[in-house]
N, C-alpha and C. Protein backbone atom coordinates (compact mmCIF):
# COMPACT_ATOMS: atom_id res chain seq x y z
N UNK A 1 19.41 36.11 -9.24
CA UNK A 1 19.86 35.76 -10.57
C UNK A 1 18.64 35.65 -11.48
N UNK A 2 18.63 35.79 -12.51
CA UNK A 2 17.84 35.94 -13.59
C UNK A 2 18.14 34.86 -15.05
N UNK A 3 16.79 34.59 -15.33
CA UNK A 3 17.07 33.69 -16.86
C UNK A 3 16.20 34.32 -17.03
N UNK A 4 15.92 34.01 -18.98
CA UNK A 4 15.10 34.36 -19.89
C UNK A 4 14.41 33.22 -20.66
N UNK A 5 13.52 33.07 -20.74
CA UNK A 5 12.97 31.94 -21.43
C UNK A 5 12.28 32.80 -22.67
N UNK A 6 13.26 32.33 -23.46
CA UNK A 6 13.23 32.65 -25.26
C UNK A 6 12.50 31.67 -26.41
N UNK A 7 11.61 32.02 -27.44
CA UNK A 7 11.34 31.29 -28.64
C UNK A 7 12.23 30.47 -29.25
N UNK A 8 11.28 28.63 -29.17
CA UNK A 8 12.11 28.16 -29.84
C UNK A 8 11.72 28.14 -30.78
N UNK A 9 11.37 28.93 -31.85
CA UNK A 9 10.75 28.58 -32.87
C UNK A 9 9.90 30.10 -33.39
N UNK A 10 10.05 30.09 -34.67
CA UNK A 10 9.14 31.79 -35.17
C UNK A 10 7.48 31.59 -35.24
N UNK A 11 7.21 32.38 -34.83
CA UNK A 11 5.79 32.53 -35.23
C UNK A 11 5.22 33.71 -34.43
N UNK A 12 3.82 33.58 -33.99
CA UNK A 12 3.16 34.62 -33.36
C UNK A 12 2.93 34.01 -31.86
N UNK A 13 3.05 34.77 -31.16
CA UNK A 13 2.40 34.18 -29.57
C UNK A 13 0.73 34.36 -29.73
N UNK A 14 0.02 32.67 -29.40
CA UNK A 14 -0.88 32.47 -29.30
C UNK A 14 -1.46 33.37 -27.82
N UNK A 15 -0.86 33.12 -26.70
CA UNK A 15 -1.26 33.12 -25.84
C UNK A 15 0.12 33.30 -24.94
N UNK A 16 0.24 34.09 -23.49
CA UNK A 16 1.05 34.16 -22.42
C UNK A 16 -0.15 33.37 -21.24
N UNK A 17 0.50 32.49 -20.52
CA UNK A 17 -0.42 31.31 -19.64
C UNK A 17 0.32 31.51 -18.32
N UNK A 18 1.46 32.58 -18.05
CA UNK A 18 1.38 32.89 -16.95
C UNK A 18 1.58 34.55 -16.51
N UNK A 19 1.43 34.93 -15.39
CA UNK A 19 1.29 36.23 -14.81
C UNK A 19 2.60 36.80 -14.33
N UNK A 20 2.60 38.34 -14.23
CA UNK A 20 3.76 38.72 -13.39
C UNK A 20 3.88 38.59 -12.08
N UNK A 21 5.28 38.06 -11.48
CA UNK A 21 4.78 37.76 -10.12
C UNK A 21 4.56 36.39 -9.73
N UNK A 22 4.05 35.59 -10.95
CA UNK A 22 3.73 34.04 -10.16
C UNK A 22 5.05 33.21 -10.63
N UNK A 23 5.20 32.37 -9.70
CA UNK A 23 5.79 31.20 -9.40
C UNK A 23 5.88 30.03 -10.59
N UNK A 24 7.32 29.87 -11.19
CA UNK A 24 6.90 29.03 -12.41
C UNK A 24 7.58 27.74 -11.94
N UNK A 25 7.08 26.55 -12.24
CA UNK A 25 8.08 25.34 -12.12
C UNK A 25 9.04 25.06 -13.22
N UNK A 26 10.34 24.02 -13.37
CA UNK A 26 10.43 23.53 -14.65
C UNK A 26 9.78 23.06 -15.00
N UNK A 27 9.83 22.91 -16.08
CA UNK A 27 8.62 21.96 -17.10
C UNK A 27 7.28 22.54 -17.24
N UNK A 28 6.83 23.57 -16.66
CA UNK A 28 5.45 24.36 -16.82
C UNK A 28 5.29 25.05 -18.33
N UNK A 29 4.16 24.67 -18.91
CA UNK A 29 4.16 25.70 -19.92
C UNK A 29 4.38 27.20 -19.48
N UNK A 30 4.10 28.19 -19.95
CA UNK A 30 4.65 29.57 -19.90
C UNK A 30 3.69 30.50 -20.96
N UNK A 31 3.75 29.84 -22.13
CA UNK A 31 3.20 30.52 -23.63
C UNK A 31 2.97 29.47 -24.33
N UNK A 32 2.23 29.81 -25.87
CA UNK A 32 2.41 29.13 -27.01
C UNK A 32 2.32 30.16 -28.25
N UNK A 33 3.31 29.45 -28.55
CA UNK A 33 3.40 30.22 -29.94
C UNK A 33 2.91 29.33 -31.22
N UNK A 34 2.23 30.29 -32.22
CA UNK A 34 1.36 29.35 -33.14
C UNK A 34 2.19 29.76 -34.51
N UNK A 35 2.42 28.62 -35.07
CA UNK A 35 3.87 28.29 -36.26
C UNK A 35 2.85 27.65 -36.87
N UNK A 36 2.48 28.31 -38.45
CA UNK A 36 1.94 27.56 -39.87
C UNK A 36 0.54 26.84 -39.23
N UNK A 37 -0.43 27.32 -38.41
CA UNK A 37 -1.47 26.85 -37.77
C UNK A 37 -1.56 25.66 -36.77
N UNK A 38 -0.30 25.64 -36.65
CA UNK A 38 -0.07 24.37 -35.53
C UNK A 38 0.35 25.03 -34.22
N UNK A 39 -0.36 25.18 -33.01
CA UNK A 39 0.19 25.99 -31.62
C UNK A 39 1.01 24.83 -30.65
N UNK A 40 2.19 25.27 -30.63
CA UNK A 40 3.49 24.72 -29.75
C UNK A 40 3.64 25.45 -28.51
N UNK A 41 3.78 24.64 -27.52
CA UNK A 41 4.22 25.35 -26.18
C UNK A 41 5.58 25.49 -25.75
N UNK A 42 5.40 26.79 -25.19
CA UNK A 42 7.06 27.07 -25.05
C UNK A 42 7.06 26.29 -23.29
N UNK A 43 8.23 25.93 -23.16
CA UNK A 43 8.29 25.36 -21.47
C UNK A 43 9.36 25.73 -20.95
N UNK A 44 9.53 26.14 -19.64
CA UNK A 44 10.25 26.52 -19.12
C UNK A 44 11.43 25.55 -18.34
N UNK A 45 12.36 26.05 -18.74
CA UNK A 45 13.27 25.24 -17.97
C UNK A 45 14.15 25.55 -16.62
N UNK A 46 13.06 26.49 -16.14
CA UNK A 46 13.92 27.04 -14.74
C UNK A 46 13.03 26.72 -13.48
N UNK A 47 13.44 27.08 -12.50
CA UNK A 47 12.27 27.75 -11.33
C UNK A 47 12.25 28.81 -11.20
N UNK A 48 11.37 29.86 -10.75
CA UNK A 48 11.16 31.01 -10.62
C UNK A 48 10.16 31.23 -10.52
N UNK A 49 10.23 33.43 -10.11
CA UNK A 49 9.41 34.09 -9.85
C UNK A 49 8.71 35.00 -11.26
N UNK A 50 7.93 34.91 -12.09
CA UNK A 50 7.88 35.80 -13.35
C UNK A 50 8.41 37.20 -12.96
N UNK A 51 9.45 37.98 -13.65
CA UNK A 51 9.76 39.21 -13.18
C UNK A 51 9.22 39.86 -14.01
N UNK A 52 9.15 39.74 -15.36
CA UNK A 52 9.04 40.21 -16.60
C UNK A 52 8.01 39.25 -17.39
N UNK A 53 7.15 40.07 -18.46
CA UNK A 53 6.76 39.53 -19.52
C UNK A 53 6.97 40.06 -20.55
N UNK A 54 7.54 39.28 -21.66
CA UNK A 54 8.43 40.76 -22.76
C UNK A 54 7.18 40.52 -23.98
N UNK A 55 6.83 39.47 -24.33
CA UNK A 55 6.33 38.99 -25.52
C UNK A 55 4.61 39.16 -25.21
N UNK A 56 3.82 40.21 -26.02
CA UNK A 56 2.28 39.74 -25.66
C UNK A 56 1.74 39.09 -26.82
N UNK A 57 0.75 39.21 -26.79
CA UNK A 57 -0.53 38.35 -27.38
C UNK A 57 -0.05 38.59 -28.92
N UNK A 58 0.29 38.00 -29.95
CA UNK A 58 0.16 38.31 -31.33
C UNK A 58 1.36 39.21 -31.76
N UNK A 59 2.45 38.90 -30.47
CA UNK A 59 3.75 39.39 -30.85
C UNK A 59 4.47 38.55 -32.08
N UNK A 60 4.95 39.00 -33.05
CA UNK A 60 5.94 38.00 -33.88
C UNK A 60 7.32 37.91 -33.25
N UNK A 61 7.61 36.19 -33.11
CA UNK A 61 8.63 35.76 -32.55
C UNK A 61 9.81 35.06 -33.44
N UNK A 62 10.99 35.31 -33.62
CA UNK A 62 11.99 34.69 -34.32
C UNK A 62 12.76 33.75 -33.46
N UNK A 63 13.54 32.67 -33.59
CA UNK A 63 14.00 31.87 -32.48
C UNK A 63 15.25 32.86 -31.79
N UNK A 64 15.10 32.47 -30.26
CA UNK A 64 15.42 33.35 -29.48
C UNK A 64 15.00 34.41 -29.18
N UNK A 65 14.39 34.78 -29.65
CA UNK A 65 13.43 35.94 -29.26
C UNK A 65 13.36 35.85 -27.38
N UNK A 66 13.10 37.03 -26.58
CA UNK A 66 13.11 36.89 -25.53
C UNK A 66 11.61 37.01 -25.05
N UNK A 67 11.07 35.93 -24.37
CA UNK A 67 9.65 36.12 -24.26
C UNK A 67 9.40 35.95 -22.62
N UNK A 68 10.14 35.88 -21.65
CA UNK A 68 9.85 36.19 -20.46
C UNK A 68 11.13 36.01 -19.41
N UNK A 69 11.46 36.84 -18.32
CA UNK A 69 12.33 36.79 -17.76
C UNK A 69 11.84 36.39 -16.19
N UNK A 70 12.68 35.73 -15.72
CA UNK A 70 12.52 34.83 -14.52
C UNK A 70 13.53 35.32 -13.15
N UNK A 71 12.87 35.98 -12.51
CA UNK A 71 13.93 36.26 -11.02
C UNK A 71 14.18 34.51 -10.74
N UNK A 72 15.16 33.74 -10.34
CA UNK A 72 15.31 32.49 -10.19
C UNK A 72 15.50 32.35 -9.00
N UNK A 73 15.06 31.01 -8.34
CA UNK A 73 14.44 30.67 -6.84
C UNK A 73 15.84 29.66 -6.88
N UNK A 74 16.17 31.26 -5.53
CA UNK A 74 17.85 30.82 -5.50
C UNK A 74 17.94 29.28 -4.40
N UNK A 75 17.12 29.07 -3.81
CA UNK A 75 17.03 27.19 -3.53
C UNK A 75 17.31 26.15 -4.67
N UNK A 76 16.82 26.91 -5.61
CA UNK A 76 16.47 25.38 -6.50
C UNK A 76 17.42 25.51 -7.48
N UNK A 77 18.63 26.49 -7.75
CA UNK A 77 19.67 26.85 -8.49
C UNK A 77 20.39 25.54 -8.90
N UNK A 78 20.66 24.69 -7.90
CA UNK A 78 21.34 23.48 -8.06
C UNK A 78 20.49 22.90 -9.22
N UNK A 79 18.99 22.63 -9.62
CA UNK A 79 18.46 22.31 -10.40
C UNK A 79 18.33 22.53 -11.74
N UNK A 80 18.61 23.97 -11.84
CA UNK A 80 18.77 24.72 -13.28
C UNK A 80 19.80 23.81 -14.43
């Protein structure tokens, strides 16, 4: 199963802070996106494997925007 962890918020992605392939917790940052010179972190609210990275460096983001997709660590499903 798969989630997407999307922009809450418009701006530019400062930075992607994780890799394809690695292991995310909930609550881990993921990205930040930088809104009117203030940089906000996006956090993830799943467990997973990074499958995808959709959003790079200095992408413009609108809310919802899709900025990374998550193969989900079918153990911890109950947690989602």
């Amino acid at each position: 199963m798969e989630a997407t962890i999307n922009a809450h918020m418009p701006g530019l992605v400062a930075r992607v802070t994780v890799s394809e392939g690695e292991f995310v917790k909930k609550g881990q940052t993921v990205a930040v996106i930088n809104c009117m010179k203030t940089e906000l972190a996006v956090i993830s609210e799943y467990e997973g494997k990074v499958k995808q990275i959709v959003a790079k460096e200095w992408d413009e983001m609108d809310v919802g925007s899709s900025m990374i997709i998550l193969e989900l660590d079918e153990g911890k499903l109950g947690h989602v």
